[in-house]
Protein backbone atom coordinates (compact mmCIF):
# COMPACT_ATOMS: atom_id res chain seq x y z
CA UNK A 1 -80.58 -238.10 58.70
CA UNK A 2 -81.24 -235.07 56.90
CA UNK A 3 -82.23 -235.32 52.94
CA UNK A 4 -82.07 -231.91 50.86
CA UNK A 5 -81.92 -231.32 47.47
CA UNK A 6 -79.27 -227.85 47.25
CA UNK A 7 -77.02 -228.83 44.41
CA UNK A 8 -76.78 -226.01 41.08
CA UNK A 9 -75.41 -225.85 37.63
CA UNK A 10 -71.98 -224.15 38.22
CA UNK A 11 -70.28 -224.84 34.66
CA UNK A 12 -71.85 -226.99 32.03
CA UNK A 13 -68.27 -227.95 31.32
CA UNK A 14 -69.05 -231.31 29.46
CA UNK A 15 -66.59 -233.55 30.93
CA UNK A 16 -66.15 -237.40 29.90
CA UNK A 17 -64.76 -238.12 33.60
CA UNK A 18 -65.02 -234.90 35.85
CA UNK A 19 -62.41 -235.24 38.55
CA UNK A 20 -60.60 -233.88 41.38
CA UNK A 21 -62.09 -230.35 42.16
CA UNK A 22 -58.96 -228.09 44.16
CA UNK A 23 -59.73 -224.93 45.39
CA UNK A 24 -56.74 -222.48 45.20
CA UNK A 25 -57.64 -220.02 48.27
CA UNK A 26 -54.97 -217.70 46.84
CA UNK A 27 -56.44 -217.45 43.63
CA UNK A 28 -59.94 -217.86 44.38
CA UNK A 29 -60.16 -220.22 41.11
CA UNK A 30 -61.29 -223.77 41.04
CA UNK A 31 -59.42 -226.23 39.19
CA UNK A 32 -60.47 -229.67 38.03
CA UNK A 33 -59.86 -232.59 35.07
CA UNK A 34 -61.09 -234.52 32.49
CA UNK A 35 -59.51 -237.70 33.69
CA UNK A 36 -60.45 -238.86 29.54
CA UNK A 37 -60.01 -235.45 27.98
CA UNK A 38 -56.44 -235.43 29.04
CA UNK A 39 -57.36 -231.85 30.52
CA UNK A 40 -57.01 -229.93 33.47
CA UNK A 41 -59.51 -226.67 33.63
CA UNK A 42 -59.37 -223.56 35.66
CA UNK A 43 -62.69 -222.01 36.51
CA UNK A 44 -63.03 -218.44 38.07
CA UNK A 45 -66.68 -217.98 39.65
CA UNK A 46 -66.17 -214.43 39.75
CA UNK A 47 -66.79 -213.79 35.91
CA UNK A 48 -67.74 -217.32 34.77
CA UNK A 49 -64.50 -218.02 32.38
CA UNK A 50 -62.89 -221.44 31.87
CA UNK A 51 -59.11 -221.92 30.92
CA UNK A 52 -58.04 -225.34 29.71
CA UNK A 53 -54.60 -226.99 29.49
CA UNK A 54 -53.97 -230.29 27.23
CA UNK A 55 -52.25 -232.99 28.16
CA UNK A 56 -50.82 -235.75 26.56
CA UNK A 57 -51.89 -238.41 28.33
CA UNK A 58 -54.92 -238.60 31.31
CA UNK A 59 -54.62 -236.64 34.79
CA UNK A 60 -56.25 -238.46 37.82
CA UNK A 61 -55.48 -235.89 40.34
CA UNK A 62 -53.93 -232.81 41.17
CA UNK A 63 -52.64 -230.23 43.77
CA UNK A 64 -51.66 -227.01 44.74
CA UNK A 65 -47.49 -226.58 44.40
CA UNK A 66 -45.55 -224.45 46.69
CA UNK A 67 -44.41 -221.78 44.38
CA UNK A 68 -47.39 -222.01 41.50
CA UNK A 69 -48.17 -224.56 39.40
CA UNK A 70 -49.83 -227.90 40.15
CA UNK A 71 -48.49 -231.69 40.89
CA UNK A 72 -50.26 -233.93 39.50
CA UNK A 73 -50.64 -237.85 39.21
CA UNK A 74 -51.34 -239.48 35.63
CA UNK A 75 -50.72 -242.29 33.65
CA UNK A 76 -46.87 -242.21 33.28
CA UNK A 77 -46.21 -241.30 36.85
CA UNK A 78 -46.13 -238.15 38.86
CA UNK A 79 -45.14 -234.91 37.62
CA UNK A 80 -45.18 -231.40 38.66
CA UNK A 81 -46.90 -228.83 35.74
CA UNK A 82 -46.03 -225.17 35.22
CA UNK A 83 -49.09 -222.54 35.63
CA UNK A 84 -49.43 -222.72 32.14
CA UNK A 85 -49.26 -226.77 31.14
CA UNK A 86 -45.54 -227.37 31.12
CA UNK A 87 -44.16 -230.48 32.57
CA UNK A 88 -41.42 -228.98 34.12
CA UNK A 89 -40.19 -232.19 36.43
CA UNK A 90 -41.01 -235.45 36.64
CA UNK A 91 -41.00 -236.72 40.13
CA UNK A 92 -42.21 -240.51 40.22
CA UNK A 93 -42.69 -243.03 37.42
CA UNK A 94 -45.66 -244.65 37.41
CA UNK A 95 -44.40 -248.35 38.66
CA UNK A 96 -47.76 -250.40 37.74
CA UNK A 97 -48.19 -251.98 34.38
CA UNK A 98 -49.47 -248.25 32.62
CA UNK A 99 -50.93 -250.23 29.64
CA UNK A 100 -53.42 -250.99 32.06
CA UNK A 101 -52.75 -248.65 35.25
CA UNK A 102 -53.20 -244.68 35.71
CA UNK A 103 -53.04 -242.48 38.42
CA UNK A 104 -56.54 -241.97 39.43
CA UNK A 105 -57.75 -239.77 43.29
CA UNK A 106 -54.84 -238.37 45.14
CA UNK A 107 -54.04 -235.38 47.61
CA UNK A 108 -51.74 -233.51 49.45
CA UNK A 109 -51.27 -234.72 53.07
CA UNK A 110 -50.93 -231.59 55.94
CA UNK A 111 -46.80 -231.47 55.29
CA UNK A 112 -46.93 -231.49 51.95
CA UNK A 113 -46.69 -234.72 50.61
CA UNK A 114 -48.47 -236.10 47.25
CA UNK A 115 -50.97 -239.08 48.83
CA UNK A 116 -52.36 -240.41 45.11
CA UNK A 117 -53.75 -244.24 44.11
CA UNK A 118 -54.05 -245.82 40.75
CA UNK A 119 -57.09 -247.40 39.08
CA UNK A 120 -57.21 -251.49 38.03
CA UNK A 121 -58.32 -250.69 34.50
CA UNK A 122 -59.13 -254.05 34.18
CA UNK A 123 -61.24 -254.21 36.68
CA UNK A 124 -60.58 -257.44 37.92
CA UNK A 125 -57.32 -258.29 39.22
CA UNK A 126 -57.11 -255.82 42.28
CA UNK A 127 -53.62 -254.52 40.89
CA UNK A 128 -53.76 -251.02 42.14
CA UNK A 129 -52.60 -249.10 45.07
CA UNK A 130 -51.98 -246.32 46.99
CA UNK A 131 -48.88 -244.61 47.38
CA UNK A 132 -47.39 -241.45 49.27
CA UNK A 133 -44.67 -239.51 47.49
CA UNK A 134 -42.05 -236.98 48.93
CA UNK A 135 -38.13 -236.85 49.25
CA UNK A 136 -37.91 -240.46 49.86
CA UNK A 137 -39.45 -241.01 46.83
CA UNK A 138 -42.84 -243.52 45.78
CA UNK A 139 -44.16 -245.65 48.52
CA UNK A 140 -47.01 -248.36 48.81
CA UNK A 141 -49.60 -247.46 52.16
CA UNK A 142 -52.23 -249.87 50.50
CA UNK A 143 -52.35 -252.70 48.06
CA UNK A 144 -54.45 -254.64 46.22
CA UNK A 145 -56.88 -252.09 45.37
CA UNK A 146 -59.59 -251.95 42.11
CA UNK A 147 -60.12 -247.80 42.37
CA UNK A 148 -58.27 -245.99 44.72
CA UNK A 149 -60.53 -243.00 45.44
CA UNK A 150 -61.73 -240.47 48.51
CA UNK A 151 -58.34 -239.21 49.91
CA UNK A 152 -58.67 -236.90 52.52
CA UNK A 153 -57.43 -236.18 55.95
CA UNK A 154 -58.96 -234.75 59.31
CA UNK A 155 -58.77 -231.76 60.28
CA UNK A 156 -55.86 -232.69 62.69
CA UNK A 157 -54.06 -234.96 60.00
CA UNK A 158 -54.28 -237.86 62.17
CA UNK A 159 -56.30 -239.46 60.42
CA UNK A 160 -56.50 -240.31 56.14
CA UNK A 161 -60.09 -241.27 54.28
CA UNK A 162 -59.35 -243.78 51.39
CA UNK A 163 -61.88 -245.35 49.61
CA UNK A 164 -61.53 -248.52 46.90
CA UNK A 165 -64.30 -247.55 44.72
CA UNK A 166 -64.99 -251.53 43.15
CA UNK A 167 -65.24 -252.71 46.50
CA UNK A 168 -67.64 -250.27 47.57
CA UNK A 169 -66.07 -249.62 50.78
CA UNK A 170 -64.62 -246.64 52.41
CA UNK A 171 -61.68 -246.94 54.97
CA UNK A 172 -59.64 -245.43 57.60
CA UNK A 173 -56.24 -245.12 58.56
CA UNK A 174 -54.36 -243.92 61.56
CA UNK A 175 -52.03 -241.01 59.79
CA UNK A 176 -48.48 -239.81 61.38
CA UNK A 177 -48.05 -236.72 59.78
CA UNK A 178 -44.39 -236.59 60.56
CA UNK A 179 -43.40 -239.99 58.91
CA UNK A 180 -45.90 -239.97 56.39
CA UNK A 181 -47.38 -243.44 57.83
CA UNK A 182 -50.36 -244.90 57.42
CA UNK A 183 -51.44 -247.69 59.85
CA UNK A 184 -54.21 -249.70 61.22
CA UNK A 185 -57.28 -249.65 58.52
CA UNK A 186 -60.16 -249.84 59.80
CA UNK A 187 -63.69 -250.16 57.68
CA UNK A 188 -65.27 -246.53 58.05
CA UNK A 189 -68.57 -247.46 55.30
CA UNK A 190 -69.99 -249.94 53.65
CA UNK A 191 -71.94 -249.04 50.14
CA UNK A 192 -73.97 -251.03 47.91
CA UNK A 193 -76.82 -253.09 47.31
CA UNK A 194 -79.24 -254.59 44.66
CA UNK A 195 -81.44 -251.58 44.44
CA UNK A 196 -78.79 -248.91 45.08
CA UNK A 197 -75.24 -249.04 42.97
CA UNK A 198 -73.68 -245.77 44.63
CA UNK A 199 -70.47 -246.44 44.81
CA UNK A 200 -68.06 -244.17 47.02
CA UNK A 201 -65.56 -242.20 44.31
CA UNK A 202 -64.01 -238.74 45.70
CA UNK A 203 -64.60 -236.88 49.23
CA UNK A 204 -63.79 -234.31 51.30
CA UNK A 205 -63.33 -233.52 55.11
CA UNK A 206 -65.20 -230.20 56.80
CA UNK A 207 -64.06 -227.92 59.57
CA UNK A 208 -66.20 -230.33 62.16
CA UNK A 209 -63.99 -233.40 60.87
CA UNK A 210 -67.00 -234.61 58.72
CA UNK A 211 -66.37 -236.46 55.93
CA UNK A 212 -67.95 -236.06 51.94
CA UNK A 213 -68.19 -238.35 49.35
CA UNK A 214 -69.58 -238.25 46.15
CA UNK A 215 -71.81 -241.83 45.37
CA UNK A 216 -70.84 -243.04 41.61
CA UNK A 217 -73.84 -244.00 40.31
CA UNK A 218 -75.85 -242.85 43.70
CA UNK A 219 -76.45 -239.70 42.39
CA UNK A 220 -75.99 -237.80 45.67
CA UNK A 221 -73.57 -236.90 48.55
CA UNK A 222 -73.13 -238.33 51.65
CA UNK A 223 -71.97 -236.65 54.95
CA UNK A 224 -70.70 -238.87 57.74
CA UNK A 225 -69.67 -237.52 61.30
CA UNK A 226 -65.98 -238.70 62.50
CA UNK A 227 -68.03 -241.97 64.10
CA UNK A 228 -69.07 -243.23 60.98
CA UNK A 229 -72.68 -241.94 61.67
CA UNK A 230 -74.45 -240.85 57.67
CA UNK A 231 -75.42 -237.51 58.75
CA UNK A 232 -77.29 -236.30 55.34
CA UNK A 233 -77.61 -236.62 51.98
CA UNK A 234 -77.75 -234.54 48.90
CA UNK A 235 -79.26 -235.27 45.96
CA UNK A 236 -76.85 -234.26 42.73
CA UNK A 237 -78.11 -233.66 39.23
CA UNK A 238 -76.15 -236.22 37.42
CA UNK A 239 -76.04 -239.95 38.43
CA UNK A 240 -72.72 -240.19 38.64
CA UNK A 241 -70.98 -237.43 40.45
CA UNK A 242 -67.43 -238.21 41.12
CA UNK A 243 -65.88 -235.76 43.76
CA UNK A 244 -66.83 -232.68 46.42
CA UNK A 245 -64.43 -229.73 47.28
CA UNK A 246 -64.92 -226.39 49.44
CA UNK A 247 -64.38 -223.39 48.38
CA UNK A 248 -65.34 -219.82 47.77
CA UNK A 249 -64.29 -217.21 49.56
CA UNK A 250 -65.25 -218.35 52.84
CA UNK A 251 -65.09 -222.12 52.04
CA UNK A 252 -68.70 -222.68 52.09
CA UNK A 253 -69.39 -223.86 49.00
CA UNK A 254 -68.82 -226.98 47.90
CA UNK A 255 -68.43 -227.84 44.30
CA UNK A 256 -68.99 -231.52 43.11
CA UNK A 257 -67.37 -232.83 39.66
CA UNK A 258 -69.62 -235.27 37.73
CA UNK A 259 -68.85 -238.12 34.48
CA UNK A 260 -70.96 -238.78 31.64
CA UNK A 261 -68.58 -241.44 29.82
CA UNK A 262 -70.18 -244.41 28.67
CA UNK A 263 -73.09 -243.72 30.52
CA UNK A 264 -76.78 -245.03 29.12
CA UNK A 265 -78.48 -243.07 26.83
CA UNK A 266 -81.42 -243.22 28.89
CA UNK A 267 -79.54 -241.81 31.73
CA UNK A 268 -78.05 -238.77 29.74
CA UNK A 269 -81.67 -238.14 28.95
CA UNK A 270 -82.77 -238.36 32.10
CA UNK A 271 -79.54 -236.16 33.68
CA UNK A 272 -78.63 -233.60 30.72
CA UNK A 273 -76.35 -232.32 33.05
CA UNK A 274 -74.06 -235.48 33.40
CA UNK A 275 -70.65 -234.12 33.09
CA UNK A 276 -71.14 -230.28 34.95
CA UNK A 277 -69.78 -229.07 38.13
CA UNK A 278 -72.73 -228.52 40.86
CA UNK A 279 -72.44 -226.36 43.87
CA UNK A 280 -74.27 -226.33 46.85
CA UNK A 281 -73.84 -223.48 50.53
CA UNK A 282 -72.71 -225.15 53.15
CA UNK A 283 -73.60 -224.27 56.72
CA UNK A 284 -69.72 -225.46 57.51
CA UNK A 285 -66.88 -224.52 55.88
CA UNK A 286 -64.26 -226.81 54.52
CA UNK A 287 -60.28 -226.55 54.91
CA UNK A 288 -57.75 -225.15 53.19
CA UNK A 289 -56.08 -227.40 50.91
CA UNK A 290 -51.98 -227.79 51.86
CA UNK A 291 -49.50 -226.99 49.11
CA UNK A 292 -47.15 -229.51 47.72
CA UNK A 293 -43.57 -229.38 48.79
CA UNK A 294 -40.87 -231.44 46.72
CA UNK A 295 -38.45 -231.13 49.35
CA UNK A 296 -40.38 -232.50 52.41
């Protein structure tokens, strides 16, 4: 296994709960949230600026939609946002109890579905679950979930990461692109022990079908081949980093969101830098990320 320590300051952007990184290739512009912020931020490397939109109510996730704008999962359901912050349709109510259920990690699959999970805020009754959204509408691949987190698909789209955060586990599924199906979960990584609290949260597939994730609490990201087999590790400078994307102009650089809510004031001493993006060269690039399509 290789160990390297290659992660930067990108933006000392100060989030409560950094989430959900999205490169937009056609834009070269990185977007993320602040899941507690109620704000989605757009980032241009090229001269350093930030523009913010607010929300009224927290965004877990977000993607790229055919035509501009974003889709994007939050508390009340699933809506699709103009370029500049209007909710111009809402596609999906949220069907979970929302006093106590948000949209939380989600994606768009290779045809252009919305693939997006909810969090258990209570954090004990395994309420959550992940869902797929397109014409048909909102449907259930996986239940009784704590934190649905780590969506991400191989390069072929046969095959969808998901991870449930709480249960320190990450999964696979066999994925039918055409039908939107998701079938036969199998157990791709276990995490946790009494030393080590790293908790799989967002991730990220490369061009050699290897798969990212950031480690809650771990402080570093993991790199697993299509086996299973932890291929390196990189240490992050926050604790708890919560998600990895590629990007750049050749999508070899992959950015990694962090959190610093409710987090020990020992630990903020200790990681000043809780709550930035980091960035780190890649040797292989990422993919593309797939635009959303309504209609499919």
């Amino acid at each position: 296994m290789h160990v390297t320590a290659a992660f930067d300051l990108v933006l000392d952007a100060k989030t409560a709960l950094g989430e959900c990184p999205l490169w937009s290739v056609a834009d070269q512009v990185l977007y993320f949230v602040d899941i507690k912020k109620n704000r989605i931020h757009r980032f241009d490397p090229a001269d350093s600026s930030l523009d913010t939109i607010e929300l009224p109510e927290e965004v877990g996730c977000i993607g790229l939609a055919q035509g501009g704008g974003l889709v994007a999962g939050l508390r009340s359901g699933i809506w699709l946002i103009s370029q500049d912050g209007q909710f111009t349709r809402k596609l999906a109510d949220n069907p979970e109890d929302q006093t106590i259920s948000r949209f939380n990690d989600g994606m768009v699959d290779p045809a252009g579905r919305f693939i997006a999970g909810t969090v258990d805020e209570t954090r004990a009754r395994g309420i959550a679950s992940l869902y797929r959204y397109d014409h048909r509408g909102l449907e259930k691949l996986a239940t009784n979930l704590f934190t649905s987190n780590g969506v991400a698909f191989s390069p072929d789209g046969t095959r969808l990461y998901h991870s449930d955060t709480l249960r320190y586990s990450l999964y696979t599924y066999d994925y039918d692109v055409a039908t939107g199906a998701a079938t036969n979960r199998n157990l791709f990584a276990k995490f946790g022990s009494d030393t080590d609290k790293g908790r799989p949260d967002g991730g990220a597939v490369d061009a050699e079908g290897c798969y990212w994730t950031a480690l809650f609490e771990g402080g570093r990201v993991h790199r697993y081949s299509p086996q299973g087999e932890l291929l390196a590790e990189y240490p992050v400078p926050a604790k708890c980093p919560t998600m990895v994307t590629f990007g750049g102009a050749d999508l070899r650089t992959l950015y990694c969101t962090s959190a610093s809510i409710d987090r020990p004031a020992e630990e903020l001493a200790e990681f000043p830098l809780s709550g930035a993006v980091f960035a780190m060269r890649t040797v292989v690039p990422g993919l593309a990320k797939p635009l959303f399509n309504p209609d499919v």
